[in-house]
Structures are given as C-alpha cells and as structure tokens.
C-alpha atoms as a PDB file:
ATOM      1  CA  UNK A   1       0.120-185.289 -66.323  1.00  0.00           C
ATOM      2  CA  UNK A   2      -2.750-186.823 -68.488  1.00  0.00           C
ATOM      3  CA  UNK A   3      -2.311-187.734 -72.361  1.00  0.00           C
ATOM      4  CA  UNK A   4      -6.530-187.541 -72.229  1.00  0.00           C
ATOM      5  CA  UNK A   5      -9.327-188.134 -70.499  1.00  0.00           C
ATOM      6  CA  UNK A   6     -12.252-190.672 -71.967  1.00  0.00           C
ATOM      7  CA  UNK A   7     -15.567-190.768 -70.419  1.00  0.00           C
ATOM      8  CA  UNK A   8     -19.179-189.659 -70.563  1.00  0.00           C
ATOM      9  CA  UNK A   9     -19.966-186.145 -71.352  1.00  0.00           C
ATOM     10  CA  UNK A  10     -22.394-185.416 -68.354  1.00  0.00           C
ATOM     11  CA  UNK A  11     -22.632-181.757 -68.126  1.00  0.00           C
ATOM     12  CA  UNK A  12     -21.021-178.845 -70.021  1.00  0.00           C
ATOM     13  CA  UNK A  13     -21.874-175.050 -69.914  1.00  0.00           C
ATOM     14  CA  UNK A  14     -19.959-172.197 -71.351  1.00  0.00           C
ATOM     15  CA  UNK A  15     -16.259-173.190 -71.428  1.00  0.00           C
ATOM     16  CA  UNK A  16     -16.783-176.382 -68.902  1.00  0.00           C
ATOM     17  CA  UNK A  17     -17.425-180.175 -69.838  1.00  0.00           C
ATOM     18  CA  UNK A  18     -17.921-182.626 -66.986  1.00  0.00           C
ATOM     19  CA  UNK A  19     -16.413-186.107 -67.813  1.00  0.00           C
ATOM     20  CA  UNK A  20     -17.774-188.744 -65.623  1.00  0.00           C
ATOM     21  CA  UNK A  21     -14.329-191.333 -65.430  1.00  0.00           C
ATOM     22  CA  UNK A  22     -15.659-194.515 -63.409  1.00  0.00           C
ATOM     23  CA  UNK A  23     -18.160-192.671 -61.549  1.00  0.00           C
ATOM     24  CA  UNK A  24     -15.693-189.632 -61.002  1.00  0.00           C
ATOM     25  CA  UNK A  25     -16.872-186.039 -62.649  1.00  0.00           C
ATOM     26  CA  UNK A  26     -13.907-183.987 -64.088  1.00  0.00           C
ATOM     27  CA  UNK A  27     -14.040-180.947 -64.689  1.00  0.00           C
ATOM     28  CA  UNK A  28     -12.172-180.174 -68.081  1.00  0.00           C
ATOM     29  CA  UNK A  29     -11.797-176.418 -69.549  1.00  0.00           C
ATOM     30  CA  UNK A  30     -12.591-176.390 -73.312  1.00  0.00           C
ATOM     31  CA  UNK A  31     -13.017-174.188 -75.729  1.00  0.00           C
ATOM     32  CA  UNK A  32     -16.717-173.478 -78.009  1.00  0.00           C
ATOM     33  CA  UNK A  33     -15.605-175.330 -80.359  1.00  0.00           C
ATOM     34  CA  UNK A  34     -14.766-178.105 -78.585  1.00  0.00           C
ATOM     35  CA  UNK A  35     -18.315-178.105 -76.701  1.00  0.00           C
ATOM     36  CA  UNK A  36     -20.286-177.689 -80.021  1.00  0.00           C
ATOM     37  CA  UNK A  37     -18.675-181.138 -80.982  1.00  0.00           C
ATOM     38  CA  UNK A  38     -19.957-183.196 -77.733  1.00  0.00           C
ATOM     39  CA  UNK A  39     -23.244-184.165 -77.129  1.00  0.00           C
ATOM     40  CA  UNK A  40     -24.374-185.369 -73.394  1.00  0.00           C
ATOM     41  CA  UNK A  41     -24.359-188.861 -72.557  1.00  0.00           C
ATOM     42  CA  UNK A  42     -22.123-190.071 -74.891  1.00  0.00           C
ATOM     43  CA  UNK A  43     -18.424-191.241 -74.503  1.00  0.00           C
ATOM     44  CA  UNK A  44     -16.172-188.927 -75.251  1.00  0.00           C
ATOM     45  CA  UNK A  45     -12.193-188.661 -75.556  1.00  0.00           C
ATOM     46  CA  UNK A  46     -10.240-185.213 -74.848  1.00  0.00           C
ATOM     47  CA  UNK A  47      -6.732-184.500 -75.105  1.00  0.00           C
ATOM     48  CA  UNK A  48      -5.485-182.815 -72.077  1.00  0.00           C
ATOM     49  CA  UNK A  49      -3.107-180.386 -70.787  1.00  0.00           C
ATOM     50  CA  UNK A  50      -2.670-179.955 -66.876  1.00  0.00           C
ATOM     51  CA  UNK A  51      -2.543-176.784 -65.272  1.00  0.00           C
ATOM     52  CA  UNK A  52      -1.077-176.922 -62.041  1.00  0.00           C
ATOM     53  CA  UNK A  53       0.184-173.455 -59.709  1.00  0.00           C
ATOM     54  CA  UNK A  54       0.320-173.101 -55.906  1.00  0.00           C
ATOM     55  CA  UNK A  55      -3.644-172.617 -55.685  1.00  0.00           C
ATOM     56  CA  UNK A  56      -5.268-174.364 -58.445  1.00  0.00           C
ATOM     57  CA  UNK A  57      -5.141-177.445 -60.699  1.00  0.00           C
ATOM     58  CA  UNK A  58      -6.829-177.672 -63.900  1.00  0.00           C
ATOM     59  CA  UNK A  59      -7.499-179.794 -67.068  1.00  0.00           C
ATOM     60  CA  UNK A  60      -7.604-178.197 -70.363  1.00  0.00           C
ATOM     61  CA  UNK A  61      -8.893-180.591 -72.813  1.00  0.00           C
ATOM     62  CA  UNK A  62      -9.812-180.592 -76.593  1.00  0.00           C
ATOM     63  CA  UNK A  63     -11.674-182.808 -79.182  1.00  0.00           C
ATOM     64  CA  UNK A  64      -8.663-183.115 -81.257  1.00  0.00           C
ATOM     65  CA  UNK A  65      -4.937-183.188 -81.316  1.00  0.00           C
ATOM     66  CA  UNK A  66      -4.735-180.410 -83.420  1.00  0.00           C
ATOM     67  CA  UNK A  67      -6.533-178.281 -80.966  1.00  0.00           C
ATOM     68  CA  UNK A  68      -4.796-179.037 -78.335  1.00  0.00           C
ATOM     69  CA  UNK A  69      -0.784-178.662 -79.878  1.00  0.00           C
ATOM     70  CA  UNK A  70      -2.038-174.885 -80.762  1.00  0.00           C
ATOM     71  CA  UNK A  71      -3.138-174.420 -77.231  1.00  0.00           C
ATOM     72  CA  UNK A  72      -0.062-175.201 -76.726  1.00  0.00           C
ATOM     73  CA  UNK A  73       1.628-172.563 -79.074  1.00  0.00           C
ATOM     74  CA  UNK A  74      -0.647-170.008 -77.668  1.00  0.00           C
ATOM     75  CA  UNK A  75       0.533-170.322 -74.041  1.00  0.00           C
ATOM     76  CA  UNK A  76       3.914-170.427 -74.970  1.00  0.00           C
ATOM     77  CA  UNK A  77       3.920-166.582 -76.053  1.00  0.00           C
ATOM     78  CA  UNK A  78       4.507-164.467 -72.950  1.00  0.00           C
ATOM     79  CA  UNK A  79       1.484-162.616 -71.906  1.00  0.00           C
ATOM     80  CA  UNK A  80      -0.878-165.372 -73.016  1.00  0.00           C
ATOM     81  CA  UNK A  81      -2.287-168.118 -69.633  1.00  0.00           C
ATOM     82  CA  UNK A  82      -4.158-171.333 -70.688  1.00  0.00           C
ATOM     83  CA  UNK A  83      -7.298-169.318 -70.292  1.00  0.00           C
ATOM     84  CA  UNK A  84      -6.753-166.014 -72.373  1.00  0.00           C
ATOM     85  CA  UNK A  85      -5.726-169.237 -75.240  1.00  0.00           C
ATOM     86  CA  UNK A  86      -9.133-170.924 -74.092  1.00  0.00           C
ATOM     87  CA  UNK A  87     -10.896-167.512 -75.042  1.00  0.00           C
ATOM     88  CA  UNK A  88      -9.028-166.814 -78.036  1.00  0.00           C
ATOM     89  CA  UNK A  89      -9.654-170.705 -79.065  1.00  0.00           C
ATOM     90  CA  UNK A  90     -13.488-169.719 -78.424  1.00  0.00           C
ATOM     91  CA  UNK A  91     -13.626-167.336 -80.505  1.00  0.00           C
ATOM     92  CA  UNK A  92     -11.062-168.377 -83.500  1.00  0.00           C
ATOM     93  CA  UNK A  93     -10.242-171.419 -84.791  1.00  0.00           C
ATOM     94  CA  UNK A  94      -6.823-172.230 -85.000  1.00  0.00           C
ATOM     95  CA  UNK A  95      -6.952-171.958 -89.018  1.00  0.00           C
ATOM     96  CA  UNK A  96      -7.975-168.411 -88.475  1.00  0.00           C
ATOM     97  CA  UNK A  97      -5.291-167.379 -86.144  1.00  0.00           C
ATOM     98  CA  UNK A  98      -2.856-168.643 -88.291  1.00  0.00           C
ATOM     99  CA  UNK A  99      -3.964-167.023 -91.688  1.00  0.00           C
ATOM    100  CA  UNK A 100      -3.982-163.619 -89.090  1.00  0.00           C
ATOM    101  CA  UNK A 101      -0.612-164.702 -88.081  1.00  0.00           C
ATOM    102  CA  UNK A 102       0.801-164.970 -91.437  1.00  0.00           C
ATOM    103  CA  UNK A 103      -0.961-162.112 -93.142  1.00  0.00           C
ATOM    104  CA  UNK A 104      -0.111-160.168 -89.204  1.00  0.00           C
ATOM    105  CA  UNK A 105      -3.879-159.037 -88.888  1.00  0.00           C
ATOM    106  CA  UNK A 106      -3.755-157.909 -85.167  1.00  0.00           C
ATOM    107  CA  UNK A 107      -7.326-156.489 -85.189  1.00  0.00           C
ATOM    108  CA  UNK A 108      -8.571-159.729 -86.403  1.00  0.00           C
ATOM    109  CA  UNK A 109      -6.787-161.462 -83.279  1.00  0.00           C
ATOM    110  CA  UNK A 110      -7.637-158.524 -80.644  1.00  0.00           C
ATOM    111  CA  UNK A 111     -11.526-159.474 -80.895  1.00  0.00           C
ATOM    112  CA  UNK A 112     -10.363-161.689 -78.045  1.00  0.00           C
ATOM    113  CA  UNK A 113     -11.609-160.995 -74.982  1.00  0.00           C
ATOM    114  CA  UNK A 114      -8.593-160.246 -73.117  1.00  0.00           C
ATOM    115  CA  UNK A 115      -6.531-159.555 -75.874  1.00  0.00           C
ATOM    116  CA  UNK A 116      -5.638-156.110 -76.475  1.00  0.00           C
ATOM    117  CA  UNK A 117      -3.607-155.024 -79.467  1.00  0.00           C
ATOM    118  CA  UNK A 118      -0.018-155.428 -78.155  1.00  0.00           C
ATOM    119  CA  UNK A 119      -0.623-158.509 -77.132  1.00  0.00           C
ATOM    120  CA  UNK A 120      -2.429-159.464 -80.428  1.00  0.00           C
ATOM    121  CA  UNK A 121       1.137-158.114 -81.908  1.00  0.00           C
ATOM    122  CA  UNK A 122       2.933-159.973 -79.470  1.00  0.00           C
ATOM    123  CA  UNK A 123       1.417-162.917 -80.528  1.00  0.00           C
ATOM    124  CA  UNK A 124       1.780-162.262 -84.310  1.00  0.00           C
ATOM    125  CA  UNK A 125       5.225-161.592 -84.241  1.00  0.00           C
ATOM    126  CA  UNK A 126       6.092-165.104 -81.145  1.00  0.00           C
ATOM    127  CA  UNK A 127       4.072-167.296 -83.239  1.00  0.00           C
ATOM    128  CA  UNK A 128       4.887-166.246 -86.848  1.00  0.00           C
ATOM    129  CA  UNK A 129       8.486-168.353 -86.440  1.00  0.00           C
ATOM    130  CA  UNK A 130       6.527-171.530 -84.536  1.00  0.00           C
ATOM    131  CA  UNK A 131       4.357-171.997 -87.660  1.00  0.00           C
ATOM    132  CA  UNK A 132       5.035-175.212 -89.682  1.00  0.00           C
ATOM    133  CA  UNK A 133       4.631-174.981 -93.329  1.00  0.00           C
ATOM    134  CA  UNK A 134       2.060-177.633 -93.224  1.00  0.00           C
ATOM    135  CA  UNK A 135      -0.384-175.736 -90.667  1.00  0.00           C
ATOM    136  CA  UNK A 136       0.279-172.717 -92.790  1.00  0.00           C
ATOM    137  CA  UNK A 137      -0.713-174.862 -95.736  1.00  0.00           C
ATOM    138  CA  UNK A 138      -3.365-176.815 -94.154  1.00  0.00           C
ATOM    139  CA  UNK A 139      -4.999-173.146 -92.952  1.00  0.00           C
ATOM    140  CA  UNK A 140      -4.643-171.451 -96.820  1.00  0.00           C
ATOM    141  CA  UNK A 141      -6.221-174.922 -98.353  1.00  0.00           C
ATOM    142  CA  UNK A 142      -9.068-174.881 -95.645  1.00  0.00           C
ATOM    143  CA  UNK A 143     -10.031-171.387 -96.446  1.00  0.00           C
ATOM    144  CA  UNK A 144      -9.873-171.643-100.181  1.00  0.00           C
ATOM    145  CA  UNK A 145     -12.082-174.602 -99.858  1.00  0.00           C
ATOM    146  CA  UNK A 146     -14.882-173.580 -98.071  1.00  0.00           C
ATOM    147  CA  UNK A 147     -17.935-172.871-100.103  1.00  0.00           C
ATOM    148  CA  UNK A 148     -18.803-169.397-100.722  1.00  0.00           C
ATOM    149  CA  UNK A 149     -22.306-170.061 -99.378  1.00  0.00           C
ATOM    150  CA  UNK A 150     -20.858-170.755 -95.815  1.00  0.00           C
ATOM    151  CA  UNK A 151     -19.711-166.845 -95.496  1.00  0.00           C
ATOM    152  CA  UNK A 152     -22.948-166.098 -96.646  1.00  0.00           C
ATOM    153  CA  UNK A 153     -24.510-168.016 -93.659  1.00  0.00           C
ATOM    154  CA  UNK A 154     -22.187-166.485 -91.499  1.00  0.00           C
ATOM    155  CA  UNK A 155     -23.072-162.902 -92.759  1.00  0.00           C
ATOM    156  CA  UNK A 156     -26.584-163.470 -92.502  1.00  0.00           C
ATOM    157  CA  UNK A 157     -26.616-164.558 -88.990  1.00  0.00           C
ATOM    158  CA  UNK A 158     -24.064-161.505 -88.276  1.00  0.00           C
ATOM    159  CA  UNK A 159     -26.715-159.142 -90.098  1.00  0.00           C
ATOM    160  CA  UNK A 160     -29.438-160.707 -87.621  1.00  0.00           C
ATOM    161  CA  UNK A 161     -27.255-159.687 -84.755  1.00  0.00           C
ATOM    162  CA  UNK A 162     -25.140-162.507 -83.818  1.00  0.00           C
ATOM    163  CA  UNK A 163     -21.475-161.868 -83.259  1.00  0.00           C
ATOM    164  CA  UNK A 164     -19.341-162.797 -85.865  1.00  0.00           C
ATOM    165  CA  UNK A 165     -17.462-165.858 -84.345  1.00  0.00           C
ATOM    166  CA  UNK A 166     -20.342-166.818 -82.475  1.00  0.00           C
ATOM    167  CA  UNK A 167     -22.075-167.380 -86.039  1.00  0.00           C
ATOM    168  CA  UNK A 168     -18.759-168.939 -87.664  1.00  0.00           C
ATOM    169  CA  UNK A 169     -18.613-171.222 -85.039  1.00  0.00           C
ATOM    170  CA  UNK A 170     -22.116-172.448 -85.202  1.00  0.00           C
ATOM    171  CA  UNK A 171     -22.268-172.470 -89.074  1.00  0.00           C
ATOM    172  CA  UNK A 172     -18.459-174.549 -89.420  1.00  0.00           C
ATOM    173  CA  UNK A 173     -20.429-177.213 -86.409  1.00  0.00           C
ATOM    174  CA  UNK A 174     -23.151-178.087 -89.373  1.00  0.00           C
ATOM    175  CA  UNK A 175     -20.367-178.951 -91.623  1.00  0.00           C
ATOM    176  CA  UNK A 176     -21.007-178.736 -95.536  1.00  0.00           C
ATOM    177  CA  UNK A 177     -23.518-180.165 -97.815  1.00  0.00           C
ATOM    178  CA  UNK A 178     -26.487-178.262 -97.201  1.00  0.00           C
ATOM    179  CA  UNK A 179     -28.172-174.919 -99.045  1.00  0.00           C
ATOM    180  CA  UNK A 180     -27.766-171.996 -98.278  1.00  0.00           C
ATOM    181  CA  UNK A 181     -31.067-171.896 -96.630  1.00  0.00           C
ATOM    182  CA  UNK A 182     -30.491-174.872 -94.526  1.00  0.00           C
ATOM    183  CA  UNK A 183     -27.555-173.920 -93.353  1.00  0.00           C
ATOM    184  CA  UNK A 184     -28.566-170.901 -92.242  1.00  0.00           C
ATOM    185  CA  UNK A 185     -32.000-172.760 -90.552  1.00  0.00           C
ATOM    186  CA  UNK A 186     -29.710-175.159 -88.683  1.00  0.00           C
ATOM    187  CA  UNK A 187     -27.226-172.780 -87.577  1.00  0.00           C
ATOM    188  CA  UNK A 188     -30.035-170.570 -85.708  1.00  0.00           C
ATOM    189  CA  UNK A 189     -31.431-173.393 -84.289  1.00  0.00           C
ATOM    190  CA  UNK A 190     -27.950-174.255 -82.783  1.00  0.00           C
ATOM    191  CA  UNK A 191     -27.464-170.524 -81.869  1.00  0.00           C
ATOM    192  CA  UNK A 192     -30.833-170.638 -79.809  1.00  0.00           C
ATOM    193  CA  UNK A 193     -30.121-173.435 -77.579  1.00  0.00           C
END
C-alpha cells in the first residue's frame, strides 16, 4: 500500500515510532534497531510494509531497504507473522540471521522471543534457498570486518548483565572508531536511557 512514509519522528517507545505526516501521527511498527537510528524531532523516511486482516491494519516500517526486503523473507516462512519477524529483527540483525542460516545455528535464532526451536529450524531450512549470494557475502565480509574490540564491548556489557543482543545492538548504534573504553562508555550510556 505505501512504498514509505517521511515525516517527523514525534514519539517512539519499545517497537513503536510515531510519524507526524502533515499534522497526521502514524503509528509505524519497527524494530530496535530501527528506533536506535531515529532521533525525535527530526525528519525521517521509513520503508513500509502494510499489514492489513479483517480486524487490524498496520505499518511496518524500517530505516533501510535492506531491513525491510528481510522482513520480508522472514514472513514469508510459514509459522513466522510480521511481528514474531519484528521480534526476531529486534533482537538480530539481519547479517546475523543469515550467518545462523548458513552455518544452520537454530539456538542462535531461537533466542527470539516467540521462536521456539522448530520454528528456528523451520526457518533455517525456508530461508537457506531464498539467500542471495551477495547477502551471504555481504553478512561473511561484515563479520570479518568488525574490529575485535567491538565483541569485547559487547562481552563486557553482557558480563555487567545486559542481554546479549540488547548490548550488540547498542554497541553496532555507536558505529566504529572509538577505544575500547569509549565504546563501552557510550554504549552504557545508550543502554540507560
């Protein structure tokens, strides 16, 4: 129904961002990783996907194209609604599900909430085919190239009793650059909020 959705970020909480369109809020379902990459009263641009049954309508939307067309893949393995893919997009990236994909690491997938471990092998084995070679290439290349001082951060914040995608997610929203020390600094102070 819509291609995306540009307005001004006005309110977002868990999985929710409101996008005020011409003085009309919209309610758009998005995953953390999406939300970590907004800030509030800015203009922002999500690609959407429209949910429509007999007693609901609803807006997925994502910061990026990419996001979005694996959102897609997700729901298109039986078993798996646009929100169980909203969860499992909240708590994975999409490079992670594919490297568990390929290497068929259904624990890894099944820390999903909502996603037990037939349906993390269900998912393996309807998803393994839909993988392009360049996704699968884009996903080894990203991993081999993040520093080795990221996973550190990551296993700090885990060893201070985050959870562990909670902490990837807010260490891969600081991006690179930083020490180890930094990152790990910036990250709680993103984690506290």
């Amino acid at each position: 129904m819509f291609y995306h959705l540009k307005g001004i970020a006005v309110n977002k909480t868990d999985s929710v961002l409101v996008l005020d369109i011409a003085g009309v809020g919209f309610k758009v379902l998005t995953s953390m990783s999406t939300l970590s990459n907004i800030r509030l009263n800015t203009e922002v641009k999500v690609y959407t996907y429209t949910y429509v049954r007999e007693d609901a309508l609803e807006i997925f939307g994502f910061i990026s194209e990419d996001e979005l067309s694996f959102f897609m893949k997700l729901i298109s393995v039986s078993g798996v609604g646009p929100r169980l893919a909203l969860a499992i997009l909240s708590t994975h990236s999409p490079q992670d599900i594919i490297l568990a994909v390929m290497s068929g690491d259904s624990k890894k997938l099944s820390r999903a909430p909502g996603v037990g471990a037939k349906l993390a092998q269900r998912i393996i084995l309807e998803l393994k085919d839909k993988m392009k070679n360049e996704e699968i290439q884009d996903a080894v290349l990203g991993q081999a190239a993040a520093p080795m001082h990221l996973s550190e951060a990551v296993s700090a914040l885990v060893a201070l009793g985050y959870g562990e995608s909670e902490a990837e997610r807010a260490v891969s929203a600081i991006g690179e650059g930083l020490s180890l020390e930094e990152t790990i600094k910036k990250a709680l102070l993103t984690l506290m909020r």
